[in-house]
Every structure is written in structure tokens, then in C-alpha cells.
PDB file of N, CA and C in Angstrom:
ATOM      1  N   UNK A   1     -25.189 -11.144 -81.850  1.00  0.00           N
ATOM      2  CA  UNK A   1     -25.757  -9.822 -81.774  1.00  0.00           C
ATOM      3  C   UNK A   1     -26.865  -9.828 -80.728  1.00  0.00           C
ATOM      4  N   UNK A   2     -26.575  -9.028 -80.068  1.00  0.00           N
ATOM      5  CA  UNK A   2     -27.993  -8.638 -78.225  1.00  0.00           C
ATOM      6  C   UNK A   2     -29.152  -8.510 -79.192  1.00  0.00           C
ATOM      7  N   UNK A   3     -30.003  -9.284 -78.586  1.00  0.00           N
ATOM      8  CA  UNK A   3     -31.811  -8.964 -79.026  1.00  0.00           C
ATOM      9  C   UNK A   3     -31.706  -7.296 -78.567  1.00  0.00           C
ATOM     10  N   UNK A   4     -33.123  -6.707 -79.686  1.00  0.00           N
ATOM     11  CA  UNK A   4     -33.131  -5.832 -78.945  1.00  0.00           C
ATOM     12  C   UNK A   4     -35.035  -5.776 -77.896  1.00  0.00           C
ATOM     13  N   UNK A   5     -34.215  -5.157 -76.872  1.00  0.00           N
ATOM     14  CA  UNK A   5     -35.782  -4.992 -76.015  1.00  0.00           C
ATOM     15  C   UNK A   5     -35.976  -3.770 -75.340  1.00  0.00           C
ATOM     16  N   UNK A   6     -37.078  -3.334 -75.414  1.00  0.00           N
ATOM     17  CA  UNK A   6     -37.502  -1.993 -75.243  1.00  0.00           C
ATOM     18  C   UNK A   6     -37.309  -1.928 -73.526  1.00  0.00           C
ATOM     19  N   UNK A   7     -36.712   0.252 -73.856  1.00  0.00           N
ATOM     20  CA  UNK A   7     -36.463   0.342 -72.545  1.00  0.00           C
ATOM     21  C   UNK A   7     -37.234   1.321 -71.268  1.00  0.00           C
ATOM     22  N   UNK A   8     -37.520   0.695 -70.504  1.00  0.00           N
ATOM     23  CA  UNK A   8     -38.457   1.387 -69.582  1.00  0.00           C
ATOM     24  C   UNK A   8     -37.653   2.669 -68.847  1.00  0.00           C
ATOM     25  N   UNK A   9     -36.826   2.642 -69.121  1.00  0.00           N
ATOM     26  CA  UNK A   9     -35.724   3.995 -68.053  1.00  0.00           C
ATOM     27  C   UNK A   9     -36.166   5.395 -69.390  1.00  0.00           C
ATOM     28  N   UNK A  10     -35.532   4.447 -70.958  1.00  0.00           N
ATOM     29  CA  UNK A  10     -35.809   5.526 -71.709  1.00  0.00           C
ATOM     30  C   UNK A  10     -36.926   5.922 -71.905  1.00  0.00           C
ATOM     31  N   UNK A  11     -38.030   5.538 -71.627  1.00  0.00           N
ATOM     32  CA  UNK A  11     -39.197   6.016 -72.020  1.00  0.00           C
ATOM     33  C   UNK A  11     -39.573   6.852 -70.631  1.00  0.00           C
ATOM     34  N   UNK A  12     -39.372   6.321 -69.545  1.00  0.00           N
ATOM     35  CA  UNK A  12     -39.512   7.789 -68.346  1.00  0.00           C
ATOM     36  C   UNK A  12     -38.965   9.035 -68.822  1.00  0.00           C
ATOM     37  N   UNK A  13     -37.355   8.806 -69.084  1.00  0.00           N
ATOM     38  CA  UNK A  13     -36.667   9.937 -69.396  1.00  0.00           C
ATOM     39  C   UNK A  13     -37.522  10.828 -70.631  1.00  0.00           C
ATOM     40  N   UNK A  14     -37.660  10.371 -71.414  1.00  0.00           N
ATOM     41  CA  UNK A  14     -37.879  11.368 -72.559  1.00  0.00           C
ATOM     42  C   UNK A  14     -39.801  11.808 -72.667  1.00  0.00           C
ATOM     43  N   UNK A  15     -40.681  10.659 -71.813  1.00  0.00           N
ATOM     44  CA  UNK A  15     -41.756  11.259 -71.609  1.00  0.00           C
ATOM     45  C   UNK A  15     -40.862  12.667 -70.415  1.00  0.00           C
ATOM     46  N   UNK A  16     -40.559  12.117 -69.510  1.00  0.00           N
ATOM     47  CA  UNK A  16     -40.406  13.728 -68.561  1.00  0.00           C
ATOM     48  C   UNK A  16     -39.924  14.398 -69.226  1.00  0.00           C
ATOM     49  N   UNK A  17     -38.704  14.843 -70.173  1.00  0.00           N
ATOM     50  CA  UNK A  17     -38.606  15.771 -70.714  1.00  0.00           C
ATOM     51  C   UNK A  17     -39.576  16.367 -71.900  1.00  0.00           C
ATOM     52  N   UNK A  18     -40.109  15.425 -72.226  1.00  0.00           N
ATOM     53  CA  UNK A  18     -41.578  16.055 -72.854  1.00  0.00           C
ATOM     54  C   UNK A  18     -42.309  17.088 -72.770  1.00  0.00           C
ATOM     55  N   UNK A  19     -42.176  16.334 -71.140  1.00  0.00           N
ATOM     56  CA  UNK A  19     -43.174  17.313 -70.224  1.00  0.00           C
ATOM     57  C   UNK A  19     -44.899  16.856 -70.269  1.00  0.00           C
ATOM     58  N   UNK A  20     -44.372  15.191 -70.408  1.00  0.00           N
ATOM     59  CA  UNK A  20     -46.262  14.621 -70.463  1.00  0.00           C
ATOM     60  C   UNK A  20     -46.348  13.796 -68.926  1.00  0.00           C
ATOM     61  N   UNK A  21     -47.421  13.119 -68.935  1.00  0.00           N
ATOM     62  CA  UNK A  21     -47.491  12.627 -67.952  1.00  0.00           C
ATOM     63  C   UNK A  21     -47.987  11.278 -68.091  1.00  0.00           C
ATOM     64  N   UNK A  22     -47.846  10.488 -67.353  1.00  0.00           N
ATOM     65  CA  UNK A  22     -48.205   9.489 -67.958  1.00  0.00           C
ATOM     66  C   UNK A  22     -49.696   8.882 -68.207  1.00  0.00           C
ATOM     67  N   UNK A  23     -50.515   9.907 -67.620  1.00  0.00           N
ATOM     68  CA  UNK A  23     -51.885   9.677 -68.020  1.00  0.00           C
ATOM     69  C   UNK A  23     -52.326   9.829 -69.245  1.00  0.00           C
ATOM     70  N   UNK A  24     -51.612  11.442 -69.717  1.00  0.00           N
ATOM     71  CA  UNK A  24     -51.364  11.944 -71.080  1.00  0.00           C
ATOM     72  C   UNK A  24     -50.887  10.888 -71.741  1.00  0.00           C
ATOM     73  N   UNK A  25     -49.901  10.378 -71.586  1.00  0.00           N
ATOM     74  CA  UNK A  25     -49.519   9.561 -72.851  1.00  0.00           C
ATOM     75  C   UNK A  25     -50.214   8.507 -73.192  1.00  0.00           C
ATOM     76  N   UNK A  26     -51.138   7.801 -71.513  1.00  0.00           N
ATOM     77  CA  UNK A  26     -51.741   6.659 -71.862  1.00  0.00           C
ATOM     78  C   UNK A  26     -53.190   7.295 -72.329  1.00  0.00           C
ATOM     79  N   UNK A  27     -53.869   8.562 -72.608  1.00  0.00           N
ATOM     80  CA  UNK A  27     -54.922   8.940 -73.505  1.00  0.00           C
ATOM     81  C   UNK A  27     -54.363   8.926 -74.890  1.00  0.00           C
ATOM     82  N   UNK A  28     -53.103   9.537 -74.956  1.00  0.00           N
ATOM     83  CA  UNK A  28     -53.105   9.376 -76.387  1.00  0.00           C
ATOM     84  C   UNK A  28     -52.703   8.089 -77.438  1.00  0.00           C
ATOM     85  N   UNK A  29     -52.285   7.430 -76.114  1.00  0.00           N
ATOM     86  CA  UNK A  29     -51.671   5.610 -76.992  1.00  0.00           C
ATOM     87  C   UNK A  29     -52.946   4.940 -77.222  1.00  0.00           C
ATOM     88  N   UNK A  30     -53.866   5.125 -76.153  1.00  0.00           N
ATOM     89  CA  UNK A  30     -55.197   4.426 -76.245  1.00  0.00           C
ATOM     90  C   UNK A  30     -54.932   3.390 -75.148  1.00  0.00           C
ATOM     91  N   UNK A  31     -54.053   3.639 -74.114  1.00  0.00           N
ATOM     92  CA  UNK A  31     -54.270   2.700 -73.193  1.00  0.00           C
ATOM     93  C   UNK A  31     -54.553   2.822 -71.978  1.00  0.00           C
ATOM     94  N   UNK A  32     -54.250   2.757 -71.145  1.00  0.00           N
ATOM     95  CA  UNK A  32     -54.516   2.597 -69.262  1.00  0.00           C
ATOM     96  C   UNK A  32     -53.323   2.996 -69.065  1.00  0.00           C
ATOM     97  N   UNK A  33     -53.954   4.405 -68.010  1.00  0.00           N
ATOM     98  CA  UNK A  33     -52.645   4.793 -67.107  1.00  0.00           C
ATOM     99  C   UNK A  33     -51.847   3.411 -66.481  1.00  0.00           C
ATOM    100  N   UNK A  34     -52.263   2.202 -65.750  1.00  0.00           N
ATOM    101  CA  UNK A  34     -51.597   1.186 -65.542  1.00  0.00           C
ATOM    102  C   UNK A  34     -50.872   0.492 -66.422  1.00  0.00           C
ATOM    103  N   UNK A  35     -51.408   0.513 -67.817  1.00  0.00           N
ATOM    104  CA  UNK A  35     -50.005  -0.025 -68.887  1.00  0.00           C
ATOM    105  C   UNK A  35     -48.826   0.511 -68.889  1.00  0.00           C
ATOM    106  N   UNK A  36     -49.047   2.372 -69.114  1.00  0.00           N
ATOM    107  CA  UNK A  36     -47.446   2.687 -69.069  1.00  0.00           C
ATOM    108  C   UNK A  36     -46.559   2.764 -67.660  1.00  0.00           C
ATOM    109  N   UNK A  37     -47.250   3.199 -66.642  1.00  0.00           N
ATOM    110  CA  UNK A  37     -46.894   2.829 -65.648  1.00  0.00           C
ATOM    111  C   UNK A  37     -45.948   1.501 -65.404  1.00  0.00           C
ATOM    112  N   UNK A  38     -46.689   0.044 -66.217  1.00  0.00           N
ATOM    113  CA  UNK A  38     -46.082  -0.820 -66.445  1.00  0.00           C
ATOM    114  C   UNK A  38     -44.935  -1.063 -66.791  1.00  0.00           C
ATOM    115  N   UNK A  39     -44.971  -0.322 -68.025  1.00  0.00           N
ATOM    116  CA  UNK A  39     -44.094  -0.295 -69.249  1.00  0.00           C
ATOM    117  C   UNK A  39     -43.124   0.616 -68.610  1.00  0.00           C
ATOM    118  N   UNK A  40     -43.009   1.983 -68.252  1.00  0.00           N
ATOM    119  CA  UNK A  40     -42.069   2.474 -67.163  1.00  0.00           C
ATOM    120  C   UNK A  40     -41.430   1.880 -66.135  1.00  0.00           C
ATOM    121  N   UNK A  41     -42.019   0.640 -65.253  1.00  0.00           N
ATOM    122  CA  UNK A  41     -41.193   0.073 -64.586  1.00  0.00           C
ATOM    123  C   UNK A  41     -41.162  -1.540 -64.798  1.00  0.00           C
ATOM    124  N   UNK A  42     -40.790  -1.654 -65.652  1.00  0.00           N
ATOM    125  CA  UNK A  42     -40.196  -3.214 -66.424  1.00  0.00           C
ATOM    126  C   UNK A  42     -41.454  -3.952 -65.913  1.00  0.00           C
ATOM    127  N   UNK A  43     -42.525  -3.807 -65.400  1.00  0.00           N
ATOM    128  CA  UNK A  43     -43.292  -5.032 -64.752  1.00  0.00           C
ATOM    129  C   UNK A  43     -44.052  -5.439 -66.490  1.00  0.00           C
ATOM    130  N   UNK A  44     -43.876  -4.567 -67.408  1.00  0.00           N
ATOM    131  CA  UNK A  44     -44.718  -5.311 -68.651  1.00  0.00           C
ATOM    132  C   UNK A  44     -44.192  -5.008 -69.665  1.00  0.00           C
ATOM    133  N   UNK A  45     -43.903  -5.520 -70.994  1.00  0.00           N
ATOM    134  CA  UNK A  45     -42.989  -4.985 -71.988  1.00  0.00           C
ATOM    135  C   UNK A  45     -44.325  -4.605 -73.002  1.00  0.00           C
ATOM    136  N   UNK A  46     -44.636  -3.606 -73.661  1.00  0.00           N
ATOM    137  CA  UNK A  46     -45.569  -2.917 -74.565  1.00  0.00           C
ATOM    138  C   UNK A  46     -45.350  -4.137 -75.818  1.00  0.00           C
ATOM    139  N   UNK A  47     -46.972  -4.560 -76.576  1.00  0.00           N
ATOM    140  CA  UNK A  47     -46.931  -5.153 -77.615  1.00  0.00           C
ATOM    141  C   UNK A  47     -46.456  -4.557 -78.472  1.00  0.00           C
ATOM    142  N   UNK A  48     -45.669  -4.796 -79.826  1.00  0.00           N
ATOM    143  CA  UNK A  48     -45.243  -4.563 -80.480  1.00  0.00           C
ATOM    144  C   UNK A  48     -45.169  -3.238 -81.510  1.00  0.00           C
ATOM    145  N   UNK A  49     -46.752  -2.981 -81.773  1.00  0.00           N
ATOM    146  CA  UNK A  49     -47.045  -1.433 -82.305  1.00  0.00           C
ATOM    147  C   UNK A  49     -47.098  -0.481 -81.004  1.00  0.00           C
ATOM    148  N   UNK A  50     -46.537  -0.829 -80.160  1.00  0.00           N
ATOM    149  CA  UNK A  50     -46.985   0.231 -79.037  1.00  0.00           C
ATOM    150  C   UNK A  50     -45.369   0.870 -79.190  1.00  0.00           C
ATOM    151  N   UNK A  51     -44.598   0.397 -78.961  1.00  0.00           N
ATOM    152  CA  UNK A  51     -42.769   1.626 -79.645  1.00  0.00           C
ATOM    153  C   UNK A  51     -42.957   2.390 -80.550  1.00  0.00           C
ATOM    154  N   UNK A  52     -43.693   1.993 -81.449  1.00  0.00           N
ATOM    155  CA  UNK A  52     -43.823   3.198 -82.795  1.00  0.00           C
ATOM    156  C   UNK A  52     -44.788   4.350 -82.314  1.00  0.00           C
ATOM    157  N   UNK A  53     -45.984   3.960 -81.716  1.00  0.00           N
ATOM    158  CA  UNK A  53     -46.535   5.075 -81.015  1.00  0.00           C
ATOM    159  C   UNK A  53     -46.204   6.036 -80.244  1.00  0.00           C
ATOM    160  N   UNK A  54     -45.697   4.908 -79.166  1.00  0.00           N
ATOM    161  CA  UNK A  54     -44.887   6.202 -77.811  1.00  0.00           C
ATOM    162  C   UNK A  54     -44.008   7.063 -78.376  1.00  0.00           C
ATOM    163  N   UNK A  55     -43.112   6.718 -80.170  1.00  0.00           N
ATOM    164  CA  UNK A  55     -42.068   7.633 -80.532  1.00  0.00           C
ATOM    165  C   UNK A  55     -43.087   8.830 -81.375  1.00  0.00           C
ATOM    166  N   UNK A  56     -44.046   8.103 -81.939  1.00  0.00           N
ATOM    167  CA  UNK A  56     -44.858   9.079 -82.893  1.00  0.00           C
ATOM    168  C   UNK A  56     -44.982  10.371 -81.585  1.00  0.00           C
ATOM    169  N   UNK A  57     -45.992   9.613 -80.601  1.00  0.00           N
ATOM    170  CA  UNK A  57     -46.457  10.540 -79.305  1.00  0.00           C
ATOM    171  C   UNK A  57     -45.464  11.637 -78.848  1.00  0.00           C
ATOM    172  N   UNK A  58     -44.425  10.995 -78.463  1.00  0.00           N
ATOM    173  CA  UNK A  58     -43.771  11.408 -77.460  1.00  0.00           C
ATOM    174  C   UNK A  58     -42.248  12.421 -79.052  1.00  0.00           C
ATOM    175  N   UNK A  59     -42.473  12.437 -80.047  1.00  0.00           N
ATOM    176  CA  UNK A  59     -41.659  13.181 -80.790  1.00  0.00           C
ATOM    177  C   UNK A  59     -40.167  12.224 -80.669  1.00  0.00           C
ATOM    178  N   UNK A  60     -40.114  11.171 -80.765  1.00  0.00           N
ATOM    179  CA  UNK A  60     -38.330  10.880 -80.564  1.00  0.00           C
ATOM    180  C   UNK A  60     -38.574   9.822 -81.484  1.00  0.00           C
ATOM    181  N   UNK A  61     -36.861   9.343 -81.905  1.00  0.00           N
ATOM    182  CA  UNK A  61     -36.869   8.626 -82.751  1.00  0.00           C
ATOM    183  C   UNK A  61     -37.210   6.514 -82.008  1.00  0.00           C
ATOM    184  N   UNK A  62     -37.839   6.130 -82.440  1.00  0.00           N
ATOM    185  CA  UNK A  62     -38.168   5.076 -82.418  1.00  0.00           C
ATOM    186  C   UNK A  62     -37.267   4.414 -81.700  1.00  0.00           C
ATOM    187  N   UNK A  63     -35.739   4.380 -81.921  1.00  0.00           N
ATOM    188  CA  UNK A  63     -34.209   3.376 -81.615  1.00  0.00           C
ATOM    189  C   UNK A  63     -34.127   4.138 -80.049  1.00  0.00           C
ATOM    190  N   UNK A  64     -35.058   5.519 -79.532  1.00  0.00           N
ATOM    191  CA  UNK A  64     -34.430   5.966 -78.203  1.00  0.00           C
ATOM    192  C   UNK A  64     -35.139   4.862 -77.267  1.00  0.00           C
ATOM    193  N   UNK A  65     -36.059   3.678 -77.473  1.00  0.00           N
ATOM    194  CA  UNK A  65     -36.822   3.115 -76.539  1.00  0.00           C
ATOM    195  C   UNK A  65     -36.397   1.510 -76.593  1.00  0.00           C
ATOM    196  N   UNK A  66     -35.341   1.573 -77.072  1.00  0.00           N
ATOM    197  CA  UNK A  66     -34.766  -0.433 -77.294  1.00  0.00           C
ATOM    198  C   UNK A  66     -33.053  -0.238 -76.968  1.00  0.00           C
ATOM    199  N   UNK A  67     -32.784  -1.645 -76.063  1.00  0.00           N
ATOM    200  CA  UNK A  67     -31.581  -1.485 -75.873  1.00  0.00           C
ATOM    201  C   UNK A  67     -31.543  -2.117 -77.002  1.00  0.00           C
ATOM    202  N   UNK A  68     -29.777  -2.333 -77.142  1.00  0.00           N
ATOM    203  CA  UNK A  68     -28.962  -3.151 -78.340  1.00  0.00           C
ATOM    204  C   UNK A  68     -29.323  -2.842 -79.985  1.00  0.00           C
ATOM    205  N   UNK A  69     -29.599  -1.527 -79.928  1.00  0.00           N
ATOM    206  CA  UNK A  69     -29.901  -1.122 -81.067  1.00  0.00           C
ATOM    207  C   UNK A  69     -28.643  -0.578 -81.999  1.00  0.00           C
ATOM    208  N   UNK A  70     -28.529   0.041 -82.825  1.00  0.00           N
ATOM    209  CA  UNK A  70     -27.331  -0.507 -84.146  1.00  0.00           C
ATOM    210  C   UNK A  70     -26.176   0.928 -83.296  1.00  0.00           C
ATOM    211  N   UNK A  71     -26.975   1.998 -82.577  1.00  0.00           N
ATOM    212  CA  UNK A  71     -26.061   2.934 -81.661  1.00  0.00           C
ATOM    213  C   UNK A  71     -25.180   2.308 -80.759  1.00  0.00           C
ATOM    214  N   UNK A  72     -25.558   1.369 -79.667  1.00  0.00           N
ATOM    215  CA  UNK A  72     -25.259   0.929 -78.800  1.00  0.00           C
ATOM    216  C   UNK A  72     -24.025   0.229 -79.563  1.00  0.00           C
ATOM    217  N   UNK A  73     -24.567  -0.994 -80.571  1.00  0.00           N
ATOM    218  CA  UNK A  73     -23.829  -1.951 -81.030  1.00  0.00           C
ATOM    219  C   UNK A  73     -22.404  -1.204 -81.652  1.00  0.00           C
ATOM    220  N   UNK A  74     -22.246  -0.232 -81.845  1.00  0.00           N
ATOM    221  CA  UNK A  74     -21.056   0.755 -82.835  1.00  0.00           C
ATOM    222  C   UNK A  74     -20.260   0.997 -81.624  1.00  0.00           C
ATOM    223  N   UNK A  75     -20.701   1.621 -80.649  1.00  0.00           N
ATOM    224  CA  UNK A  75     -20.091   2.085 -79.637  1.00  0.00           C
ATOM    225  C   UNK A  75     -19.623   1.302 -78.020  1.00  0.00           C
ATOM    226  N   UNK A  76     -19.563   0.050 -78.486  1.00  0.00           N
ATOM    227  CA  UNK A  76     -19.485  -1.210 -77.781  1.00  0.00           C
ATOM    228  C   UNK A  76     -18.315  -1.814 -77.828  1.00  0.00           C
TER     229      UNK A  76
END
């Protein structure tokens, strides 16, 4: 079974359809515009409570920000 690891494409996508920015999101995570920035382009993978946030933040379900999650795995 694929590890799963969080994905930087999905988290662009669904912050832009948000309609946040990524400064916005990094005031409300509590971090540095340079973390998500990060975290948007694979240069850093977010510690561990930081997925549950960006989904709290950003309104989506938690599984839209990790590949190889139990969706992927069904439809494989």
C-alpha cells in the first residue's frame, strides 16, 4: 500500500478556488508566507498538524491534500 504524502498541487488548487491567498492562509495557520509558499511548491512538506489546519482553514476535507489516500487506492 503507497505511503500517503501530502500534496502541494492540491493545496494551490483548492486555496485558489477559495479565493485566499497565500499570505491569508499563512495568517491564519500561524505561519510565514514562506512556509506555504514552500509547502505549495514541494520545496517543504508541512509538519504533521499543519493538514488538519489548511483543511479546517481552507473548508475541504482533510484526504483532498495527501496522495495515496483510500480514494485514489479504490480507483487504481
Amino acid at each position: 500500500m503507497p505511503a500517503r504524502t501530502f500534496s502541494p498541487d492540491a493545496l494551490r488548487q483548492i486555496r485558489r478556488e477559495r479565493g485566499v491567498t497565500q499570505v491569508e492562509l499563512a495568517a491564519a495557520l500561524g505561519r510565514s508566507f514562506t512556509s506555504v509558499s514552500m509547502y505549495e511548491n514541494g520545496r517543504s512538506t508541512p509538519p504533521v498538524e499543519v493538514p488538519a489546519a489548511i483543511a479546517d482553514t481552507l473548508n475541504a476535507p482533510m484526504d483532498a491534500f495527501v496522495t495515496g489516500s483510500a480514494r485514489e487506492l479504490v480507483s487504481a
